[in-house]
Each structure stands twice: as C-alpha cells, then as structure tokens.
N, C-alpha and C. Protein backbone atom coordinates (compact mmCIF):
# COMPACT_ATOMS: atom_id res chain seq x y z
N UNK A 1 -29.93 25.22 36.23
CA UNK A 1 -29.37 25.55 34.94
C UNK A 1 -27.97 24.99 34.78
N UNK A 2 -27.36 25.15 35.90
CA UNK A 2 -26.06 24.29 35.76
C UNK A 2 -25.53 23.21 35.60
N UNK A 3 -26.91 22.77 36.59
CA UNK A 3 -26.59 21.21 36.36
C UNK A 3 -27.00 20.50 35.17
N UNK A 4 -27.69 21.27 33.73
CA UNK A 4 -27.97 20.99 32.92
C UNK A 4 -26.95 21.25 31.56
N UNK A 5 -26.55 22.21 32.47
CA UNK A 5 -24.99 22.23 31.20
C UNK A 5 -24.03 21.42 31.64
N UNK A 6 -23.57 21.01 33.01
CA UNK A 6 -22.72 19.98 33.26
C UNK A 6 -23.17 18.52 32.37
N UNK A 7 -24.82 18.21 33.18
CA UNK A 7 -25.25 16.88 32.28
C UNK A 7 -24.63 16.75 31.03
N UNK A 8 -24.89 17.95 29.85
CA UNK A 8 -25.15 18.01 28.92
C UNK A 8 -23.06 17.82 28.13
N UNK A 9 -22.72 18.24 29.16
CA UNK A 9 -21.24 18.44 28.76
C UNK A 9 -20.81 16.82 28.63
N UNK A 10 -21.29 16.03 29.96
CA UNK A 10 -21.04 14.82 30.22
C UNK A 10 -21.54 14.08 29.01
N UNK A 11 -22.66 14.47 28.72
CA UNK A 11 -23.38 12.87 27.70
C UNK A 11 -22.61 13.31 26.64
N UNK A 12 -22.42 14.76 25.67
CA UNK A 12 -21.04 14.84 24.75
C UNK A 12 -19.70 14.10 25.20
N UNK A 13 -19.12 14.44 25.93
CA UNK A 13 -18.13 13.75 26.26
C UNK A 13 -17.99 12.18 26.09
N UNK A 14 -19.23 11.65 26.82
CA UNK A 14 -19.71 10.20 26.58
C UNK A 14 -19.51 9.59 25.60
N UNK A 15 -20.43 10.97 24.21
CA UNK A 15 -20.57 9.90 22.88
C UNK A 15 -19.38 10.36 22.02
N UNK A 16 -18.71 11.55 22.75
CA UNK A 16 -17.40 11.38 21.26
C UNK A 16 -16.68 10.34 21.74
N UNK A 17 -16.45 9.91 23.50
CA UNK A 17 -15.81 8.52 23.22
C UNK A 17 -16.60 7.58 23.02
N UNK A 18 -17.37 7.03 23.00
CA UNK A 18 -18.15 6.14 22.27
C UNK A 18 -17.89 6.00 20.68
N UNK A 19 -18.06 6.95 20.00
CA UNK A 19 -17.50 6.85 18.43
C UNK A 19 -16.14 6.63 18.60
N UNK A 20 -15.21 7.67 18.93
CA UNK A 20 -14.03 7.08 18.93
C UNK A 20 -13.37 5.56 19.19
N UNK A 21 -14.53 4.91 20.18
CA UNK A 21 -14.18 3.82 20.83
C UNK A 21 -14.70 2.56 19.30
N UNK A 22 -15.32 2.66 18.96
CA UNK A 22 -15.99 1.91 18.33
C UNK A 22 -15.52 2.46 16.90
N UNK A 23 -15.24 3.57 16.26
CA UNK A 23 -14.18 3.57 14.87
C UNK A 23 -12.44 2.99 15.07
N UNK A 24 -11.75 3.09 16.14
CA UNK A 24 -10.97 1.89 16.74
C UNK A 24 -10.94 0.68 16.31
N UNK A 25 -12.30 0.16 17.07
CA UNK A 25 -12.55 -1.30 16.38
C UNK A 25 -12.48 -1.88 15.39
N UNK A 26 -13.32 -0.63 14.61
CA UNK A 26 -13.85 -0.92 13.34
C UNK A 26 -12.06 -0.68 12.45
N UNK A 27 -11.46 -0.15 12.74
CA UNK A 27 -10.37 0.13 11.98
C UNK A 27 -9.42 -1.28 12.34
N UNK A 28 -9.21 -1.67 13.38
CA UNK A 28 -8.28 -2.86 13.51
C UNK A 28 -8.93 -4.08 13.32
N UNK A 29 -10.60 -3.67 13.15
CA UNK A 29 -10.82 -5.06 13.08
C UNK A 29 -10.98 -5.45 10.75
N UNK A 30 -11.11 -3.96 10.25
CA UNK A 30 -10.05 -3.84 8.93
C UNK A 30 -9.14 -4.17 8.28
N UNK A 31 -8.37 -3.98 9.57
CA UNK A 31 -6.83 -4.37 8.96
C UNK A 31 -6.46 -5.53 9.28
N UNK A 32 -7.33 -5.69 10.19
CA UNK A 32 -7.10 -7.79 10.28
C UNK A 32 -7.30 -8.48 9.23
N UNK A 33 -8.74 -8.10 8.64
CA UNK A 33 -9.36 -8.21 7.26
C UNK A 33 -8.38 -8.02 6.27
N UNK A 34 -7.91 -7.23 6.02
CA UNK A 34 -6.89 -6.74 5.01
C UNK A 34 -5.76 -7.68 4.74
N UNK A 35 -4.99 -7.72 6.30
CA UNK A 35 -3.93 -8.94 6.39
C UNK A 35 -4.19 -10.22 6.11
N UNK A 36 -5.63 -10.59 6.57
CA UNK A 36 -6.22 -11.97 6.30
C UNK A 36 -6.22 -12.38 4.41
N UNK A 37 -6.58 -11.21 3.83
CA UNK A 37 -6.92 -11.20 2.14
C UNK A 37 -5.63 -11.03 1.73
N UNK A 38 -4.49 -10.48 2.26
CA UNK A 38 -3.37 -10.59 1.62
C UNK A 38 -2.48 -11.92 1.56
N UNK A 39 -2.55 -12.18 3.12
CA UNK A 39 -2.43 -13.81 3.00
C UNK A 39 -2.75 -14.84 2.03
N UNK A 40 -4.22 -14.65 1.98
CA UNK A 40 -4.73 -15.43 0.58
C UNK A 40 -4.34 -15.12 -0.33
N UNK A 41 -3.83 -13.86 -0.78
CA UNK A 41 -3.68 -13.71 -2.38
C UNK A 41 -2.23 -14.35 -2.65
N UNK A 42 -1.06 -13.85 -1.40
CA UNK A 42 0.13 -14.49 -1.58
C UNK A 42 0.04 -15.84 -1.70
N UNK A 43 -0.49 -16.31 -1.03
CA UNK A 43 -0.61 -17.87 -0.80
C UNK A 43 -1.09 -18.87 -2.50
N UNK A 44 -2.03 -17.74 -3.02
CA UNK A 44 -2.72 -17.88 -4.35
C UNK A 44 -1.83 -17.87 -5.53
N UNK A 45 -0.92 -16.79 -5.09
CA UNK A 45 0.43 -16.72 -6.10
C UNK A 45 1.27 -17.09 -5.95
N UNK A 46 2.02 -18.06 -4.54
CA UNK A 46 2.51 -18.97 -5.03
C UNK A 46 2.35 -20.33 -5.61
N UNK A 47 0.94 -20.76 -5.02
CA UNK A 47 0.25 -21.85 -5.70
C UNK A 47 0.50 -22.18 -7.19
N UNK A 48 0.42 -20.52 -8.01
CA UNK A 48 0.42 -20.45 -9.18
C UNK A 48 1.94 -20.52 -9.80
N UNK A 49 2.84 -20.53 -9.25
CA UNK A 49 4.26 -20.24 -9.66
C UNK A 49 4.62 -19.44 -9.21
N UNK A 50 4.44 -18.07 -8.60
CA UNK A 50 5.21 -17.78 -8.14
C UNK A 50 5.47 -15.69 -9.24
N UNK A 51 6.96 -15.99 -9.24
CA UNK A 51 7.32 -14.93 -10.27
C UNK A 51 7.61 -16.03 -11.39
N UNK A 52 7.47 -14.73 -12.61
CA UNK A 52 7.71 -15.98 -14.09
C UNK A 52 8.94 -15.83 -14.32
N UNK A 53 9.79 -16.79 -15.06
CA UNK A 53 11.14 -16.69 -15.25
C UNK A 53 11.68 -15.29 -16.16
N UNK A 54 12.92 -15.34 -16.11
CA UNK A 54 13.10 -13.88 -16.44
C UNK A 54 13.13 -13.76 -17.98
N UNK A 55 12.95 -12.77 -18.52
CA UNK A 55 12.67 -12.51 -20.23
C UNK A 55 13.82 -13.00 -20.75
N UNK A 56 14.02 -13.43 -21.90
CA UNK A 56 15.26 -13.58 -22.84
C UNK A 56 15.98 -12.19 -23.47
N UNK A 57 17.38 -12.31 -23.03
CA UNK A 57 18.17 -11.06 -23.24
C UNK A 57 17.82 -10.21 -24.86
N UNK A 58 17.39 -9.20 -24.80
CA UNK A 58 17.09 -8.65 -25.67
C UNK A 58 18.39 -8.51 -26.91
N UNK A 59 18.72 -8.58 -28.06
CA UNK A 59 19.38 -8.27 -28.77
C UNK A 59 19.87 -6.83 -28.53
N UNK A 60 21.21 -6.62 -28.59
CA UNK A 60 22.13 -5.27 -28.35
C UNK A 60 21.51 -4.45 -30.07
N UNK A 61 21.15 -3.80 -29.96
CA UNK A 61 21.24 -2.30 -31.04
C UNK A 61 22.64 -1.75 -31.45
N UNK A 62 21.88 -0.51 -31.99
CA UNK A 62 22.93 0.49 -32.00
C UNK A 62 23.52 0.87 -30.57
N UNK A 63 24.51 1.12 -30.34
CA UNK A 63 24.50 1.94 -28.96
C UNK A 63 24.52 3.10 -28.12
N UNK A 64 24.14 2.76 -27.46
CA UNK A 64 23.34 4.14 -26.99
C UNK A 64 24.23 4.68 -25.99
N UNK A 65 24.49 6.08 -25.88
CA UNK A 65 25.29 6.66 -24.89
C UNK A 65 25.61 8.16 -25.18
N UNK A 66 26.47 8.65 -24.14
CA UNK A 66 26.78 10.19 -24.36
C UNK A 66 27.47 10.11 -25.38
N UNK A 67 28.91 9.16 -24.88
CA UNK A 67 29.76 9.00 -26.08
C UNK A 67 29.60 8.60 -27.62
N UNK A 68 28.31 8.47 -28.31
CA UNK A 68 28.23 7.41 -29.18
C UNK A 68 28.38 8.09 -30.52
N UNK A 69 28.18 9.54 -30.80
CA UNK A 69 28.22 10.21 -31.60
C UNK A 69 29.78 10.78 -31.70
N UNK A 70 30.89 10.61 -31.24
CA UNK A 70 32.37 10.25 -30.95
C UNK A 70 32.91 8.81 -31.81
N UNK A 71 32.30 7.97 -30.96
CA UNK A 71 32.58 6.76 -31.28
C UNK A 71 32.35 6.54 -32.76
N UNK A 72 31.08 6.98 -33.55
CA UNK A 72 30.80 6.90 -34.51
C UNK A 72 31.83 7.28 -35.21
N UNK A 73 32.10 8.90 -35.22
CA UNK A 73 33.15 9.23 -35.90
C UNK A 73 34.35 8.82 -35.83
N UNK A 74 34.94 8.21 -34.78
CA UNK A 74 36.38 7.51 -34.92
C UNK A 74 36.27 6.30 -35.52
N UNK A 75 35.25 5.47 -35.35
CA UNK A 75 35.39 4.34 -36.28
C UNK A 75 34.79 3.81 -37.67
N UNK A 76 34.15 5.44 -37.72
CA UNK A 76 34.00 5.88 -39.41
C UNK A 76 34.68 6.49 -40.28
C-alpha cells in the first residue's frame, strides 16, 4: 500500500514538472516570437518615414488662464 502512494506521489511530482517544464518553453519561445514581430513592425515604420513632421502651430485664441477674467477687466 505504501509503495503505491509513494509511486503515485512520484509520477505527480513528475508531471507537474513536466508541464511546468514545457509552459517555460512555450512562454520564451513567445516572446522570442513577439520580439521577432516587433522588429518587423519597427523596421516597417521606418521604411515608411518614420514619425510625420510636426503639425503647424495652431493660431493663439482668446486666452486662456486663471488670470484671464482680471486681465479682461483691466484692459477693458
């Protein structure tokens, strides 16, 4: 009887490292994947240009601020 719960302890033991051993793999051999597709995409966007040049300065408004309802009145 004992030696059937020892067996039995052993082949568990066995296969949680076995999964463990082999979701490991499977995870770094992922992120290799991952790094590999990021490579390409950077590589893809600079091919393409890159970043686009920067927007043209927007026209100033009214102005905006804590102070502005002050300002108004002193130079109204």
């Amino acid at each position: 009887m004992i030696k059937h719960v020892i067996a039995l302890v052993a082949a568990s033991g066995l296969a949680a490292k076995l999964v463990k051993h082999l979701s490991q793999r499977h995870q770094t051999r992922r992120s290799h994947e991952e790094g590999h597709r990021h490579h390409e995409e950077v590589s893809r966007w600079e091919a393409e240009g890159g970043n686009l040049p920067p927007a043209p300065p927007k026209r100033a408004g009214a102005p905006r601020g804590r102070n502005t309802a002050k300002k108004a009145r002193a130079a109204g």
